[in-house]
Protein backbone atom coordinates (compact mmCIF):
# COMPACT_ATOMS: atom_id res chain seq x y z
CA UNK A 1 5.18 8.18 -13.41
CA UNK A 2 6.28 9.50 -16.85
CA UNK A 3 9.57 8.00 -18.57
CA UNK A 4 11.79 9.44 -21.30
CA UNK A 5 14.53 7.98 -23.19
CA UNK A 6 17.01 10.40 -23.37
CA UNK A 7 19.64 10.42 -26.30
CA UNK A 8 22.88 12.32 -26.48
CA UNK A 9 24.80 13.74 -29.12
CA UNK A 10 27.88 15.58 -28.78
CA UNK A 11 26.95 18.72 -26.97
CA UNK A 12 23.29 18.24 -26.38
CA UNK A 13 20.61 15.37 -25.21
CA UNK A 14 16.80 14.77 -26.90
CA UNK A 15 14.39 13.08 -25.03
CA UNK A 16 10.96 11.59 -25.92
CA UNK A 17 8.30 10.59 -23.75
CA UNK A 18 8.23 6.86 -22.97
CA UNK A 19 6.32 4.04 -21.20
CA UNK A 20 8.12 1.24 -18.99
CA UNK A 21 7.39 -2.54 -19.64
CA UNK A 22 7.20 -3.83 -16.67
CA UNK A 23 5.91 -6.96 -17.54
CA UNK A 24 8.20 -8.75 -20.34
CA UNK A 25 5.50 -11.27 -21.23
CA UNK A 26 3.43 -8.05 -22.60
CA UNK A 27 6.05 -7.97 -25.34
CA UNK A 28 4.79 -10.96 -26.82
CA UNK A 29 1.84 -8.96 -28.39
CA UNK A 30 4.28 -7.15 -30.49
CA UNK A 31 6.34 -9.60 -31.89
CA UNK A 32 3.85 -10.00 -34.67
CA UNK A 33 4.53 -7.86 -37.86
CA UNK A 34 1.01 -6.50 -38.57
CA UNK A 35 0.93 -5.89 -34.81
CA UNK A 36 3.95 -3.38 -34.87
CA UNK A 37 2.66 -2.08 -38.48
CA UNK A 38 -0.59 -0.83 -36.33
CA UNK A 39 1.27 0.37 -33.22
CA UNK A 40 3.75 2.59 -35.62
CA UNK A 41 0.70 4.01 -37.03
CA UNK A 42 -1.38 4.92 -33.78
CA UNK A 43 1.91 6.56 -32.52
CA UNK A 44 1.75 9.40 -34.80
CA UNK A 45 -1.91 9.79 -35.06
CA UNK A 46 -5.59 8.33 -33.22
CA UNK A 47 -7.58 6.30 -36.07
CA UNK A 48 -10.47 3.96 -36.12
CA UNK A 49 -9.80 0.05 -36.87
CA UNK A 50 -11.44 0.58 -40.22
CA UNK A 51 -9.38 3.53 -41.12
CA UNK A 52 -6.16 0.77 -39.63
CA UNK A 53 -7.29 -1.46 -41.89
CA UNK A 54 -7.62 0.69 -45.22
CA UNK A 55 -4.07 2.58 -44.59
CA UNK A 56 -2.40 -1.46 -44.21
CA UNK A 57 -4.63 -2.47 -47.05
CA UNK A 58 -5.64 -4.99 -44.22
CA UNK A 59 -9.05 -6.84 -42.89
CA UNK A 60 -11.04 -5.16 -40.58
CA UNK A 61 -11.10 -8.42 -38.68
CA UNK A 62 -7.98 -9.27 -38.76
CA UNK A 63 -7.05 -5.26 -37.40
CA UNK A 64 -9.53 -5.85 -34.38
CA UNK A 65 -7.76 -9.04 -33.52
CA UNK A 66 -4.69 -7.06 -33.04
CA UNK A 67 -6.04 -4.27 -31.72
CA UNK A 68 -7.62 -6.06 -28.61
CA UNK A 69 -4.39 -7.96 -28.26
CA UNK A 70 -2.38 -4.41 -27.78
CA UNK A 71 -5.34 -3.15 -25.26
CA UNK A 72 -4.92 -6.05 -22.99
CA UNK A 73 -1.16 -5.41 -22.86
CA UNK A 74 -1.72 -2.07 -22.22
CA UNK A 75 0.54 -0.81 -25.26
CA UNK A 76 -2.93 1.53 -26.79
CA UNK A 77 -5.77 2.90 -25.68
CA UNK A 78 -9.06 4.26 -26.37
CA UNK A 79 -9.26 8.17 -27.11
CA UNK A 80 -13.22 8.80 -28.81
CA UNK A 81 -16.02 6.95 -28.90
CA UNK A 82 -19.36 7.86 -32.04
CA UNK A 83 -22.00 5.52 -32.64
CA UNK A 84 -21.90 4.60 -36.29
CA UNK A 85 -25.50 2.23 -37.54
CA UNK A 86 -26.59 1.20 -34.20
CA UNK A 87 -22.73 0.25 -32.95
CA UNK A 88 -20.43 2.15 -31.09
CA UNK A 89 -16.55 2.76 -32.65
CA UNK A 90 -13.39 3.10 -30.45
CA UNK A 91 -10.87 5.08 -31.69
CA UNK A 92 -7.52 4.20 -30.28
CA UNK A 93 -3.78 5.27 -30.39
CA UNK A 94 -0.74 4.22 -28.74
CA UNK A 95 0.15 5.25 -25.46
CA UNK A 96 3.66 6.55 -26.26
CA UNK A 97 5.81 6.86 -29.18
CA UNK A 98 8.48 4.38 -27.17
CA UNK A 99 8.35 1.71 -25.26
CA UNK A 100 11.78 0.47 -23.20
CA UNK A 101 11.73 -2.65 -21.15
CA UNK A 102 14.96 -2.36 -18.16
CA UNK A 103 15.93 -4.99 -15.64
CA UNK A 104 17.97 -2.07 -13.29
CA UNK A 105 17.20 -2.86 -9.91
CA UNK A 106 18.96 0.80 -9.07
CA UNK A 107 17.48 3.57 -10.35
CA UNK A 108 19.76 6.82 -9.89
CA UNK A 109 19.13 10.59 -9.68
CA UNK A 110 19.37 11.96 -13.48
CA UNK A 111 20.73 15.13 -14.49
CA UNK A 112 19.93 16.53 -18.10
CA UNK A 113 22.75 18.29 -17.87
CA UNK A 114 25.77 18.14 -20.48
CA UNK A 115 29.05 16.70 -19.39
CA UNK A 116 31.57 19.08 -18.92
CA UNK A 117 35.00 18.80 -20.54
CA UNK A 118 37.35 18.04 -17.64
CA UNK A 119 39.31 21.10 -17.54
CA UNK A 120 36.12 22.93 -17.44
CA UNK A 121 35.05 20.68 -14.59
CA UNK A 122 38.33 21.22 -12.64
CA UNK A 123 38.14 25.08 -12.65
CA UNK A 124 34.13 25.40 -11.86
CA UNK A 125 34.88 22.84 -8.89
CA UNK A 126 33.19 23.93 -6.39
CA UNK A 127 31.02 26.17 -7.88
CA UNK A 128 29.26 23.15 -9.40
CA UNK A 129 29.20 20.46 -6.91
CA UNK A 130 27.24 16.91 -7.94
CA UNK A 131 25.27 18.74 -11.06
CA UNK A 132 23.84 21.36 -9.14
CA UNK A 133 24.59 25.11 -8.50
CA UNK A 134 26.99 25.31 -5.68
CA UNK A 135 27.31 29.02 -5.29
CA UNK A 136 25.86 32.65 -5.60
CA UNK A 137 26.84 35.33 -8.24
CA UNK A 138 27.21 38.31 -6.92
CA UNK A 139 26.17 41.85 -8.91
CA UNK A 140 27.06 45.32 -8.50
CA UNK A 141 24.23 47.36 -7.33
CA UNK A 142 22.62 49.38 -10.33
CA UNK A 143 22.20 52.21 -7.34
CA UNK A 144 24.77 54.82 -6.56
CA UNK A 145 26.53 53.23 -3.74
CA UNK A 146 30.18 52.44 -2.09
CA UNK A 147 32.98 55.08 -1.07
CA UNK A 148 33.02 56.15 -4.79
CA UNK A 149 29.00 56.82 -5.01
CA UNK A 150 29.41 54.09 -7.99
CA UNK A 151 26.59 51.99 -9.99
CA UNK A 152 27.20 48.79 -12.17
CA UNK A 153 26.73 48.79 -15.77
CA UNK A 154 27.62 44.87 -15.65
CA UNK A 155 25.66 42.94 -13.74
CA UNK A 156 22.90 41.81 -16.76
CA UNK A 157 26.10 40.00 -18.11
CA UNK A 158 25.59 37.20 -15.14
CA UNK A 159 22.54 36.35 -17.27
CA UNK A 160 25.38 34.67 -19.78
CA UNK A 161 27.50 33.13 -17.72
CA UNK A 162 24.21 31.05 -15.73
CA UNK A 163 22.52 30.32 -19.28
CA UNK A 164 26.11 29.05 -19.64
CA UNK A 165 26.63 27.28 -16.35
CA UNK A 166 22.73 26.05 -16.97
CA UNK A 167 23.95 23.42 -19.31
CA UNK A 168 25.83 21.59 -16.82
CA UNK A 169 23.88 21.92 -13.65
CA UNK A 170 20.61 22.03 -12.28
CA UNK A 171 18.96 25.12 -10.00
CA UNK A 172 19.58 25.77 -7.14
CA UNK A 173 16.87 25.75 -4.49
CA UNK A 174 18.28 28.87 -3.19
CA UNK A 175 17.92 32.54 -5.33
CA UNK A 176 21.29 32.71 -6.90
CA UNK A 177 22.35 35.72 -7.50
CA UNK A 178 22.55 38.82 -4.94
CA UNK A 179 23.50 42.40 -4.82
CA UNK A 180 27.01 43.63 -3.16
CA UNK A 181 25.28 45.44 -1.31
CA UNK A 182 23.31 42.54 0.80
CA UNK A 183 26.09 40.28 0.53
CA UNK A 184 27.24 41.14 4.66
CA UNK A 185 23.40 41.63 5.32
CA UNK A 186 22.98 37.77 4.90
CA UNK A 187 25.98 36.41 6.03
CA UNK A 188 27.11 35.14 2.44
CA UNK A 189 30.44 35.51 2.59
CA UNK A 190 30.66 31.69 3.40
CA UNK A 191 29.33 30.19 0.14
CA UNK A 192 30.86 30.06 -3.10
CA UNK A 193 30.79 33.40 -4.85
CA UNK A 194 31.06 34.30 -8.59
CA UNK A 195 31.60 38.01 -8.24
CA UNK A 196 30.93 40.35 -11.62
CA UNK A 197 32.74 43.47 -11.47
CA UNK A 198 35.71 45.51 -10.47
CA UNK A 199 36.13 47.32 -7.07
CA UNK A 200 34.60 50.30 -7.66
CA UNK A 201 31.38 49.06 -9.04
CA UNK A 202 31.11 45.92 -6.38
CA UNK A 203 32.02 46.38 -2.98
CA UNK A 204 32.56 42.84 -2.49
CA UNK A 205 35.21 42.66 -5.23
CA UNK A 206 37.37 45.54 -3.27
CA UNK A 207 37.21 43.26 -0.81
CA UNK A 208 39.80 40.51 -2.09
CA UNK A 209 41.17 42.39 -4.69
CA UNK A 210 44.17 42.56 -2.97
CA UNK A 211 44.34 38.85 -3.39
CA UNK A 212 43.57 38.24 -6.50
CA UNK A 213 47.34 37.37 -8.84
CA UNK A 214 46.24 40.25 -10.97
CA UNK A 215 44.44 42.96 -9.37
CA UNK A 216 42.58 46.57 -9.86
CA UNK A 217 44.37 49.27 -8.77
CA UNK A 218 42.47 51.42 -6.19
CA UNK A 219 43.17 54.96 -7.68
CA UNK A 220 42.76 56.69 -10.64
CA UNK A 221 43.53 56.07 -13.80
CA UNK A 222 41.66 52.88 -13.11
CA UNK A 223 43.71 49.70 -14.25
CA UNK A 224 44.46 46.27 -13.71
CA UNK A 225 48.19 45.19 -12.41
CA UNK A 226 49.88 41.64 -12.92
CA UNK A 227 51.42 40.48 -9.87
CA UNK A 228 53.48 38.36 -12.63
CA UNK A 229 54.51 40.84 -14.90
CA UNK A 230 54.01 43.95 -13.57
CA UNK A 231 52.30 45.14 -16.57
CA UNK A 232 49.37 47.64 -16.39
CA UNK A 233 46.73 47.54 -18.41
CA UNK A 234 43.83 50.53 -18.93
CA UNK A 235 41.96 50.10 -22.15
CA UNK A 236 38.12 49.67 -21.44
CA UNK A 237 37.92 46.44 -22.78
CA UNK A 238 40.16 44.79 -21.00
CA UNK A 239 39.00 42.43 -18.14
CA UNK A 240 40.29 39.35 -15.92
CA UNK A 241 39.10 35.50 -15.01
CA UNK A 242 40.25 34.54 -11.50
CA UNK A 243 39.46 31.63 -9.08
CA UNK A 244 41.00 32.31 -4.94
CA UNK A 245 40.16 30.77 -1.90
CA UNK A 246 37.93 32.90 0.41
CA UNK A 247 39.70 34.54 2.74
CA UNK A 248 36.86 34.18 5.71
CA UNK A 249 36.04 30.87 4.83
CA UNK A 250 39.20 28.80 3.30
CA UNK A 251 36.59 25.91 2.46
CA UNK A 252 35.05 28.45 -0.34
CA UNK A 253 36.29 29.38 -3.75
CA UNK A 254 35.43 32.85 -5.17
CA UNK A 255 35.49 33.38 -8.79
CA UNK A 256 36.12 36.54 -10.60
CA UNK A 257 34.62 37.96 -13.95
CA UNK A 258 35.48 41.75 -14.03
CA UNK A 259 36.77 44.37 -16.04
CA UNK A 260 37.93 47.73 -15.91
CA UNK A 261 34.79 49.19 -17.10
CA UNK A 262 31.46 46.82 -18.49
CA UNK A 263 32.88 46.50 -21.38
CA UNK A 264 36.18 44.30 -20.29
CA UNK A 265 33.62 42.43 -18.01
CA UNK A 266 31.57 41.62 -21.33
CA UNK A 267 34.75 40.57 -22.68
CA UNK A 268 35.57 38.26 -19.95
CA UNK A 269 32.40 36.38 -19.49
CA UNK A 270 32.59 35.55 -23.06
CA UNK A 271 36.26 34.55 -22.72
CA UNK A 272 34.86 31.90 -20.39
CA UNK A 273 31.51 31.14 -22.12
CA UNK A 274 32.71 30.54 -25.64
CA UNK A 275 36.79 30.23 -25.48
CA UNK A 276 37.24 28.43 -21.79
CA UNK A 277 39.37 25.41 -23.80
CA UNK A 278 41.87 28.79 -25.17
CA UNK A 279 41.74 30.71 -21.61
CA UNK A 280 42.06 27.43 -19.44
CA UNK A 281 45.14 26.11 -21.14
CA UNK A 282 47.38 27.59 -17.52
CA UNK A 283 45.22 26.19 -15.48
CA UNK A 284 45.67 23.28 -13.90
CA UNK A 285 44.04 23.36 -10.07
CA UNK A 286 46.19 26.47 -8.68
CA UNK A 287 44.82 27.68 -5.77
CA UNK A 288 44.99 31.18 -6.77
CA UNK A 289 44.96 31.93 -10.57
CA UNK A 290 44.04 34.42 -12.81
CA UNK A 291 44.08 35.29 -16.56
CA UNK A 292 43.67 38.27 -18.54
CA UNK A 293 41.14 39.53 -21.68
CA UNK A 294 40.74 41.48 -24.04
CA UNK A 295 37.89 42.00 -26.16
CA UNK A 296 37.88 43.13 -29.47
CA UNK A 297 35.38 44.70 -32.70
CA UNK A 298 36.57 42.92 -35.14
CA UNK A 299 33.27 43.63 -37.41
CA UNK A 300 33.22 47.11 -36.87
CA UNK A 301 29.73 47.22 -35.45
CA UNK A 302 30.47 48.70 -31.94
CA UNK A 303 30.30 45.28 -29.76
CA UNK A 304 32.72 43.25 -28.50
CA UNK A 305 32.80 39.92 -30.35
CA UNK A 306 36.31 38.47 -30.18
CA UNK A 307 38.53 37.92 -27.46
CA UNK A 308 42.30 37.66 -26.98
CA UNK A 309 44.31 36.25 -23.86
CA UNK A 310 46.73 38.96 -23.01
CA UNK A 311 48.17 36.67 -20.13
């Protein structure tokens, strides 16, 4: 069974491969200095006792003595064997570059995933449920389809938002992500959905966009309306963040990452991605909530890289 000792800092965790003492009396054979001197040294590299003993300016015998005392407690090993004048030498190293001795009795499922900040962890709830996945993202199909013969220019952003999401959970055993197209094919409407995409692109989306706090409007010029302001807005680059309840299945959330064309879907995704502290500031567990972006060129290079929360 292989171990790691895992160490976290800030926003990410190292681990390195390690091997449990189970046997505390085995640590004995390490208390010695010349003892740990040799085990440092086989950790990085394999070496013969008379190479030990020339790098610790040591005796050869006095390296073998140690040497057979960290075989028997199992904390090296032998890697080569050459005959050398009639004898045969044993080239060892250590088993792992850590050892960790634990009296836990309770062992519990680990996640490598990064703790979420807790207003991050109130707004993806239930989307991520115990560390894992708890939903399916949902993609415009790239094919003509839909009452206005549309295709989606958006749906590679979901790639974003799960390297994203990625950090905090693990997979799911399920394939995550679907077309709009399939979604009443499989009967998904009763999971968790993170729809990408406005109503004329995702056929889902035109589905509950009458719900949402700020919605598309369904005729040309193509726009999103605030419920709360009234305002309409129609640049490209604008796009919207919302969480509702699913209307077929009140148990489900559905979250919303759309714009009115890619380009204020691009925007939104990295609203949430890189600036969810700045966008999540209003909320604070609505049912129903939305926010909207818009995305910006600030170095003049054609792409969206800065984002500004309209409302």
């Amino acid at each position: 069974m292989d171990c790691f000792i895992v160490k976290e800092e800030k926003n990410s965790r190292h681990a390195s491969k390690a091997i449990l003492i189970e046997n505390p009396k085995s640590l004995k054979e390490i208390s010695h200095e010349t003892s740990l001197k040799i085990l440092k040294l086989l950790s990085s590299k394999s070496m013969y006792p008379a190479q030990i003993a020339k790098e610790l300016k040591l005796k050869e015998q006095k390296v073998y003595y140690h040497i057979a005392n960290l075989a028997s407690a199992d904390f090296i090993e032998i890697v080569e064997r050459k005959e050398v004048r009639g004898t045969i030498a044993k080239k060892f190293r250590a088993k792992a570059a850590n050892f960790a001795l634990s009296f836990d009795a309770e062992w519990k499922p680990f996640s490598q995933s990064i703790e979420m900040d807790k207003s991050l962890a109130n707004f993806l709830n239930p989307f991520i449920k115990d560390a894992g996945f708890n939903a399916r993202f949902v993609v415009g199909s790239p094919d003509p389809h839909g009452p206005f013969k549309a295709y989606a220019r958006d749906g590679h952003y979901a790639i974003e938002l799960g390297m994203f999401l990625g950090q905090f959970c693990r997979n799911p055993h399920n394939f995550a992500v679907m077309l709009d197209v399939d979604v009443k094919r499989e009967k998904e409407m009763d999971n968790n959905l993170v729809i990408f995409g406005g109503p004329v692109t995702n056929i889902v989306m035109s589905e509950i966009n009458s719900l949402l706090p700020v919605r598309f409007s369904d005729k040309k010029p193509w726009g999103i309306i605030s419920e709360k302001t009234g305002k309409k807005y129609t640049n490209d680059s604008i796009g919207i963040i919302a969480k509702v309840p699913n209307p077929h299945f009140p148990s489900s959330s559905i979250l919303v990452i759309a714009g009115i064309r890619f380009l204020g879907t691009k925007a939104a995704v990295m609203a949430l991605t890189q600036n969810h502290k700045q966008i999540l500031q209003t909320y604070t567990g609505q049912k129903s909530w939305a926010t909207v972006i818009e995305g910006f060129d600030l170095d003049g290079d054609g792409k969206i890289d800065n984002i500004e929360v309209l409302e």
